[in-house]
C-alpha atoms as a PDB file:
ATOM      1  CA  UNK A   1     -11.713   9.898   6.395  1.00  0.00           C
ATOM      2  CA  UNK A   2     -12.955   6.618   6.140  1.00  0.00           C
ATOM      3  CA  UNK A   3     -15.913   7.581   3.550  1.00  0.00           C
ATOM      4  CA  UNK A   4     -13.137   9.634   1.652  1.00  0.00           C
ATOM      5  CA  UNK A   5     -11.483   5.765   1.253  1.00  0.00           C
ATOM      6  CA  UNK A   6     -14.470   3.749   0.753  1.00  0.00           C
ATOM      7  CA  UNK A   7     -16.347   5.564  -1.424  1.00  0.00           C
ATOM      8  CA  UNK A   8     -13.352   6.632  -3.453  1.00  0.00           C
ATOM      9  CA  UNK A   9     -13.961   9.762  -3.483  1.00  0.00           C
ATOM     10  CA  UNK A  10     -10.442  10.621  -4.755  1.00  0.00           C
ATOM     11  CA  UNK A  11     -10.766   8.020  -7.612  1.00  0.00           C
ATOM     12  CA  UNK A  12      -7.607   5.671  -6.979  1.00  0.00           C
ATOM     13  CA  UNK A  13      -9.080   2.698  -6.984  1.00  0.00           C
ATOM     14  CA  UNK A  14      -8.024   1.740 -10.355  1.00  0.00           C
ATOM     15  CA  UNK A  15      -4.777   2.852 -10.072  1.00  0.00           C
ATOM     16  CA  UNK A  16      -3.969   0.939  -6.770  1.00  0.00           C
ATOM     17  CA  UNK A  17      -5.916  -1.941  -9.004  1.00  0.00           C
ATOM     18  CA  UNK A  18      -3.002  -1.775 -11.651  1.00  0.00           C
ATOM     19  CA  UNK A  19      -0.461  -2.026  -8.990  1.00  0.00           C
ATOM     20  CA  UNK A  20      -1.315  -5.384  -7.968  1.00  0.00           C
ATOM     21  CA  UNK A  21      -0.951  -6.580  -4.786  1.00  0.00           C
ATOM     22  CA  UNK A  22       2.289  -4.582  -3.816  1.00  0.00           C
ATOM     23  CA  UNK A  23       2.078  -3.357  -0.399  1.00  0.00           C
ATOM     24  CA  UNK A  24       5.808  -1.438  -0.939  1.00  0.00           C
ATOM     25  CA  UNK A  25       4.620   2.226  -1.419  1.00  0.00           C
ATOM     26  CA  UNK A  26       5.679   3.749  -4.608  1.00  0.00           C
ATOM     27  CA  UNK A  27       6.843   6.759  -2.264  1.00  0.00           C
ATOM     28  CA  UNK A  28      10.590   5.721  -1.238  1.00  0.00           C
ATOM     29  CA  UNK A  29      11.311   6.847   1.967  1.00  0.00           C
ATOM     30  CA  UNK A  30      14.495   8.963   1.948  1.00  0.00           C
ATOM     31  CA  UNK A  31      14.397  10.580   5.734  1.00  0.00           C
ATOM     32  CA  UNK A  32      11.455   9.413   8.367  1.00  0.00           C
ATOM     33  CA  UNK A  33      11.176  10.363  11.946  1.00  0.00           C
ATOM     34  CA  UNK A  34       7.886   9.690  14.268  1.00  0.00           C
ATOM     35  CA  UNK A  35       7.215  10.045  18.187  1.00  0.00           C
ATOM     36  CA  UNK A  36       4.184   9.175  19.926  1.00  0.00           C
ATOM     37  CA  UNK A  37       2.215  11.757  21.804  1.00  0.00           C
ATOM     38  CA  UNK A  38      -1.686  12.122  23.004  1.00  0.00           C
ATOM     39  CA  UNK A  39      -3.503  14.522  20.527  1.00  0.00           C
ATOM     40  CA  UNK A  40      -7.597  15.149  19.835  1.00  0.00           C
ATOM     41  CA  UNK A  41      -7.703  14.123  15.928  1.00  0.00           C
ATOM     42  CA  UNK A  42     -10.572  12.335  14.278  1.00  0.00           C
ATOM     43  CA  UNK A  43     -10.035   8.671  13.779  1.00  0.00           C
ATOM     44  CA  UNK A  44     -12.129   6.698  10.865  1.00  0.00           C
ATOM     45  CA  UNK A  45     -15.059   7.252  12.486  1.00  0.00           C
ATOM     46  CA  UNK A  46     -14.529  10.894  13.374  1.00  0.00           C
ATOM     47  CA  UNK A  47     -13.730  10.478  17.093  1.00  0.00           C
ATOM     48  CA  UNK A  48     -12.430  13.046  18.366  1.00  0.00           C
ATOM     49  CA  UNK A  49     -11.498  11.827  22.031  1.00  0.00           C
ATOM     50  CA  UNK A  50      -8.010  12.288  23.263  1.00  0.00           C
ATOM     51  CA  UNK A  51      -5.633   9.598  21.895  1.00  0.00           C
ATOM     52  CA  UNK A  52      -2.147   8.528  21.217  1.00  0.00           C
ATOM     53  CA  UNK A  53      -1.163   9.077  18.209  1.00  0.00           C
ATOM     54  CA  UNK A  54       2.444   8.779  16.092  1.00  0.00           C
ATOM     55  CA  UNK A  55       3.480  11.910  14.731  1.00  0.00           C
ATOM     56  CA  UNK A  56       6.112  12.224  11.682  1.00  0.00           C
ATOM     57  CA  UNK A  57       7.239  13.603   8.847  1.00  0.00           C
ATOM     58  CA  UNK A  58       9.929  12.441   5.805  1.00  0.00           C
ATOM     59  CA  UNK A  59      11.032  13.034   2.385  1.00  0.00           C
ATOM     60  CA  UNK A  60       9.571  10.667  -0.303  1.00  0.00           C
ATOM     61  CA  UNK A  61      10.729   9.758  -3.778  1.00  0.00           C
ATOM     62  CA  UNK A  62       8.340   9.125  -6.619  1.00  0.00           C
ATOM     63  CA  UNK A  63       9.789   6.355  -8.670  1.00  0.00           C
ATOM     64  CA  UNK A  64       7.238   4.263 -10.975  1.00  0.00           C
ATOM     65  CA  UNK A  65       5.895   6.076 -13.610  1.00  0.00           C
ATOM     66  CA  UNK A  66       2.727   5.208 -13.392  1.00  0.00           C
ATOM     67  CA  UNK A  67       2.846   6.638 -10.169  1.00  0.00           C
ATOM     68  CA  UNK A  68       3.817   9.485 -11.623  1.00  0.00           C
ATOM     69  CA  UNK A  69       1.374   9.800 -13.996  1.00  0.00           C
ATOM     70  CA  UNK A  70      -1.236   9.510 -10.976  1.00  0.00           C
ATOM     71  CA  UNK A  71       0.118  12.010  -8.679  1.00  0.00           C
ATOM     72  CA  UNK A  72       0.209  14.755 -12.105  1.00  0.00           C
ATOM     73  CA  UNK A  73      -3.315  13.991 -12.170  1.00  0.00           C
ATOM     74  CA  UNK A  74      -3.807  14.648  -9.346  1.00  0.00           C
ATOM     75  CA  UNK A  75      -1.995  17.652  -8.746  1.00  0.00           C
ATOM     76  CA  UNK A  76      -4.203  18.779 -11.771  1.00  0.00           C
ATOM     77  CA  UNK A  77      -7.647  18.116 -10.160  1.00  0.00           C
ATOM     78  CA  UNK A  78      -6.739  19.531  -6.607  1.00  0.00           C
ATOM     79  CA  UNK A  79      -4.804  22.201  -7.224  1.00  0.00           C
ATOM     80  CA  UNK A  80      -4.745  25.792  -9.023  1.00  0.00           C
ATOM     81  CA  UNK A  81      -1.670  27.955 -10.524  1.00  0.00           C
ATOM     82  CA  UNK A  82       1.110  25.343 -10.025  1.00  0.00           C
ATOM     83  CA  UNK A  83       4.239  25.923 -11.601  1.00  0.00           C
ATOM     84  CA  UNK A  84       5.008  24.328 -14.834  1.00  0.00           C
ATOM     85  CA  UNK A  85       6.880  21.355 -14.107  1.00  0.00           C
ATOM     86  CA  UNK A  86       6.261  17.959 -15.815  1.00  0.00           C
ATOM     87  CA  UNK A  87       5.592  16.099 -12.714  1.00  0.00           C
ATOM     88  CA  UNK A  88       5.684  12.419 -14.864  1.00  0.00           C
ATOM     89  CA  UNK A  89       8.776  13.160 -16.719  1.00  0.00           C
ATOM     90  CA  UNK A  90      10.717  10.009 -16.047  1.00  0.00           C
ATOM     91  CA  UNK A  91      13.694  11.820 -16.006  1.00  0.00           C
ATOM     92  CA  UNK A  92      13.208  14.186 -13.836  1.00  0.00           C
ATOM     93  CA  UNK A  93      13.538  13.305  -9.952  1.00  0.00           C
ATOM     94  CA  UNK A  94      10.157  14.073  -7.932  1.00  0.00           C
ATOM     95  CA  UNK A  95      10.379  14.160  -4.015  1.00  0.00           C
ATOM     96  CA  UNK A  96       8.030  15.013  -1.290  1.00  0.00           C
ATOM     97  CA  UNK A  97       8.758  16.495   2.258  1.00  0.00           C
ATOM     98  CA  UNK A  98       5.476  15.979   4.148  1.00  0.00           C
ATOM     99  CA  UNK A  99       3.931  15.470   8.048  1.00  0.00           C
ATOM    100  CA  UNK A 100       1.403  13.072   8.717  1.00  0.00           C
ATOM    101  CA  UNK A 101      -0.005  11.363  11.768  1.00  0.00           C
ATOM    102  CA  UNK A 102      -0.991   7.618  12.129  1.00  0.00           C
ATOM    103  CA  UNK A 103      -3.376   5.560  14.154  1.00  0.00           C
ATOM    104  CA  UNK A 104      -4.462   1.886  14.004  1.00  0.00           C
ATOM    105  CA  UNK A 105      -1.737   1.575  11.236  1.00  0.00           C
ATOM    106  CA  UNK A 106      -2.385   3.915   8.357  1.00  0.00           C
ATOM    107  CA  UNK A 107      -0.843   7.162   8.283  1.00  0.00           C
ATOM    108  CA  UNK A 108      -2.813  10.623   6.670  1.00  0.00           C
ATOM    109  CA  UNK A 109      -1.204  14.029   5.924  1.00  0.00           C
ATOM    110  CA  UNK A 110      -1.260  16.336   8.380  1.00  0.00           C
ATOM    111  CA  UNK A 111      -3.391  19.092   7.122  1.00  0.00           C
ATOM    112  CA  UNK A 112      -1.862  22.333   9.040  1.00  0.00           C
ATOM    113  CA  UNK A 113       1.338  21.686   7.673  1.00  0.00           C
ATOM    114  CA  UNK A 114       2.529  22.229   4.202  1.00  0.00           C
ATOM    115  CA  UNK A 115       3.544  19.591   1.278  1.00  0.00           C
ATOM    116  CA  UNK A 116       6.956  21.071  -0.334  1.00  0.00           C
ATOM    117  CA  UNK A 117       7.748  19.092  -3.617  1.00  0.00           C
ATOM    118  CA  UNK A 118      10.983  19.479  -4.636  1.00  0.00           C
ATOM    119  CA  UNK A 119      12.607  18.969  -8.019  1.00  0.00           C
ATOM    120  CA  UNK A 120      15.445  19.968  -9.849  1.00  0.00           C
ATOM    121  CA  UNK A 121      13.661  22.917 -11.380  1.00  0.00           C
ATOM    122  CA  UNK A 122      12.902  24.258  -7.698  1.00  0.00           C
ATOM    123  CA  UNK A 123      10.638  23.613  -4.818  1.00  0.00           C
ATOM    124  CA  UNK A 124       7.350  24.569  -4.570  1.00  0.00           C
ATOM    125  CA  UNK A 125       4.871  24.625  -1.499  1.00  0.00           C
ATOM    126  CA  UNK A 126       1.333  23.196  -1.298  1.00  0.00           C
ATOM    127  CA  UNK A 127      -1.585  22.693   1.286  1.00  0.00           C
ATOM    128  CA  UNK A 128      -2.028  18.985   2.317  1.00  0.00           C
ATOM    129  CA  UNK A 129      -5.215  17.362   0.986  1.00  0.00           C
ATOM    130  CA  UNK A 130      -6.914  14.478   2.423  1.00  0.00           C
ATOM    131  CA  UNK A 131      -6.251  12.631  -1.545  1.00  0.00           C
ATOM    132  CA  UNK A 132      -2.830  13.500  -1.639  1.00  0.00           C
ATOM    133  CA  UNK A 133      -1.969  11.900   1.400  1.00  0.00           C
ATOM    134  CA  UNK A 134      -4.674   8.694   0.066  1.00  0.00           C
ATOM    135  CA  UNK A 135      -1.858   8.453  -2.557  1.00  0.00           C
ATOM    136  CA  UNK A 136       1.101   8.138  -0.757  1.00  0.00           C
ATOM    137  CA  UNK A 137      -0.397   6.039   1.965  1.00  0.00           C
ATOM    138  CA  UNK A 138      -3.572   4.465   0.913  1.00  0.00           C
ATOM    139  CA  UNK A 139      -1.799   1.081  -0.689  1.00  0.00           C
ATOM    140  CA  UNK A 140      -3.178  -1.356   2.598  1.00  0.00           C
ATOM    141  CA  UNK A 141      -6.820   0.216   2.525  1.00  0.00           C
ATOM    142  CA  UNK A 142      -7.630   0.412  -0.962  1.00  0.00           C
ATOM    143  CA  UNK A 143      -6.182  -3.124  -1.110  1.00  0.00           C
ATOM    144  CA  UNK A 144      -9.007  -4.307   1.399  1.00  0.00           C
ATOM    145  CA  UNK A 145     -11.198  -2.252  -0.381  1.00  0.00           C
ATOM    146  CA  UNK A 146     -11.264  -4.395  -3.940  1.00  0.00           C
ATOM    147  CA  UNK A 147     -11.408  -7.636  -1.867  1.00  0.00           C
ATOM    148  CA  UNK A 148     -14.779  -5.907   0.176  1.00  0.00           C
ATOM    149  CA  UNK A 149     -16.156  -4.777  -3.445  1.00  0.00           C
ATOM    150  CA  UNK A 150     -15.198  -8.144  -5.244  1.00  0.00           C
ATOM    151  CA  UNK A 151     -16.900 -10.314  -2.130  1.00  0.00           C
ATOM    152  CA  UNK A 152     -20.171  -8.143  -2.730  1.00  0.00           C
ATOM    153  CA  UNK A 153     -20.014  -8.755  -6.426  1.00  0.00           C
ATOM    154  CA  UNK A 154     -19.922 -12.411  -5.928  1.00  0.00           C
ATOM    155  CA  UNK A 155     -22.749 -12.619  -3.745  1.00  0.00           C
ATOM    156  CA  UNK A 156     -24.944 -10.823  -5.535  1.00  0.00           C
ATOM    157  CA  UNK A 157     -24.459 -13.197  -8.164  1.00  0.00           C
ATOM    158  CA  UNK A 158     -24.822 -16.368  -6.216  1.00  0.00           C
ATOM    159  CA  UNK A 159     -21.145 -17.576  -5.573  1.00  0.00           C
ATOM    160  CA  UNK A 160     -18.780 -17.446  -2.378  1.00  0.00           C
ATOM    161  CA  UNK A 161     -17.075 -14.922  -1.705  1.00  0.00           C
ATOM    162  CA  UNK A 162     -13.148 -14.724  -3.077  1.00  0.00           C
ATOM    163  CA  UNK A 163     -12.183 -13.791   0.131  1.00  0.00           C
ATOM    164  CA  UNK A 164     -13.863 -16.985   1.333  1.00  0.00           C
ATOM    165  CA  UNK A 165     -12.743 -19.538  -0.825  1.00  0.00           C
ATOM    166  CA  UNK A 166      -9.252 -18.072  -0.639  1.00  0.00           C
ATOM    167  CA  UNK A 167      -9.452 -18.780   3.619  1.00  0.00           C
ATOM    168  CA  UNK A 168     -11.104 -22.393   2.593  1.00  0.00           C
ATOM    169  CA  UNK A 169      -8.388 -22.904   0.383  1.00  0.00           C
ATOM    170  CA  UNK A 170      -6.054 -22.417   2.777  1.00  0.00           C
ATOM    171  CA  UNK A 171      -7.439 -23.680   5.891  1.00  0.00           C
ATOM    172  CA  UNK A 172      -7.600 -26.872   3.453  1.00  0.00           C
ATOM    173  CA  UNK A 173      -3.768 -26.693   2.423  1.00  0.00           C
ATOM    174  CA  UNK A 174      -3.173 -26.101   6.192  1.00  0.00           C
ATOM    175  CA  UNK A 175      -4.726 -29.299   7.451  1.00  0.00           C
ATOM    176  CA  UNK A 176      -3.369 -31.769   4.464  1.00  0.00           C
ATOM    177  CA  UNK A 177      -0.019 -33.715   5.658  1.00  0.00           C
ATOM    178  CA  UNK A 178       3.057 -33.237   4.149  1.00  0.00           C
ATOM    179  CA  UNK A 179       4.215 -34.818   1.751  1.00  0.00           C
ATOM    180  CA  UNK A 180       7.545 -36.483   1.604  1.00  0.00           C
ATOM    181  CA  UNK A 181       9.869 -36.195  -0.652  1.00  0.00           C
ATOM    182  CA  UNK A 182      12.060 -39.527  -1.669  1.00  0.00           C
ATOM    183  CA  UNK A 183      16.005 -39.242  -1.062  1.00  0.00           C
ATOM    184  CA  UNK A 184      18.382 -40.027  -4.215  1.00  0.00           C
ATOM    185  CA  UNK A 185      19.551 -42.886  -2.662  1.00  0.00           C
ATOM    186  CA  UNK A 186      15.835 -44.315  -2.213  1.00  0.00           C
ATOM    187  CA  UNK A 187      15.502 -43.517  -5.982  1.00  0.00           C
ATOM    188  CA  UNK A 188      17.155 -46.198  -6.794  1.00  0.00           C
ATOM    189  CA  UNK A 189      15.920 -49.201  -8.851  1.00  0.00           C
ATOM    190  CA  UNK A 190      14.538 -51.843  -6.451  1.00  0.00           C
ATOM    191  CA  UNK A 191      15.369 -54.329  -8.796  1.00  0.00           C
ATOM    192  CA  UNK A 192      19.102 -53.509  -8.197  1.00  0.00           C
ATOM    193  CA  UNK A 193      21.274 -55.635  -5.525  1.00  0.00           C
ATOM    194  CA  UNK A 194      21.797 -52.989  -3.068  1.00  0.00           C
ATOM    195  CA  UNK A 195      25.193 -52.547  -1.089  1.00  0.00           C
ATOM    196  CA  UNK A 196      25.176 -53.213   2.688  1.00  0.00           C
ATOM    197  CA  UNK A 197      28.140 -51.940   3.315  1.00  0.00           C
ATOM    198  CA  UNK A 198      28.756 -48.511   4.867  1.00  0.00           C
ATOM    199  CA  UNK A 199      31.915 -46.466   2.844  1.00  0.00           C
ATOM    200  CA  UNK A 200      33.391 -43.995   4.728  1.00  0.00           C
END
């Protein structure tokens, strides 16, 4: 899982690139439940040892389109003989009903259960694929991901890091006083007699 992510192998780094830095998924959740159980599933580094786990599933909205957009394309490259339905059609109201599993804080499809998408023109059932679920839940890692990529490009080139200068920055804003801020009333021209007496 973890080389599917960092060596985008599912080719969504530019398109998590164009969403900035919004951690919100572009999947609205609609309906979510999850419990916690012990089950044998590969972790990043393909552990397999007995471990808790959360298990859930949910229904999804697509709303942006270029989200849209993505997830046709996708649909496109991983799948064969699906129906004819214009998956970006801004009008047309796209969810997802899907399982997944989560551990250490990021979430992939379940891949023994089904994907059902459902639109207004029907539902239709597919198998979940590791890329799929990289869509819908991938926002945090591919995220990390640019900042790993753009740190190597700067030091290859001679400069700190961005990641670096962005904690120097900080740990600098962190450890400069505050400054205050003068009241109206101590505004006022010094110049200018000032009243001693206290009005109620």
């Amino acid at each position: 899982m973890r080389q599917i992510t960092f060596e985008d192998m599912c080719h969504l780094q530019s398109y998590f690139d164009q969403r900035g830095s919004a951690r919100s998924s572009a999947f609205h959740s609609l309906e979510e439940s999850s419990s916690e159980t012990t089950l044998s599933l590969p972790d990043e580094t393909g552990d397999t040892a007995p471990r808790r786990v959360t298990l859930g599933e949910g229904v999804y909205e697509v709303s942006e389109r270029r989200t849209r957009e993505r997830l046709a394309l996708l649909l496109r490259e991983e799948y064969q003989n699906l129906p004819a339905i214009n998956i970006s059609d801004p009008e047309l109201r796209v969810r997802l009903r899907v399982s997944w599993w989560a551990a250490r804080d990021h979430r992939r499809l379940r891949p023994e259960e089904p994907v059902l998408i459902e639109t207004r023109h029907g539902n239709f059932s597919i198998p979940a694929t590791p890329c799929l679920g990289e869509l819908m839940f991938g926002s945090n890692l591919y995220i990390m991901r640019r900042r790993f990529l753009d740190d190597d490009n700067a030091r290859a080139v001679g400069r700190d890091a961005p990641s670096f200068e962005q904690a120097l920055t900080q740990a600098h804003q962190s450890e400069s006083p505050p400054q205050s801020v003068p009241s109206p009333s101590a505004a006022t021209d010094a110049s200018a007699p000032q009243d001693a007496s206290v009005q109620p």
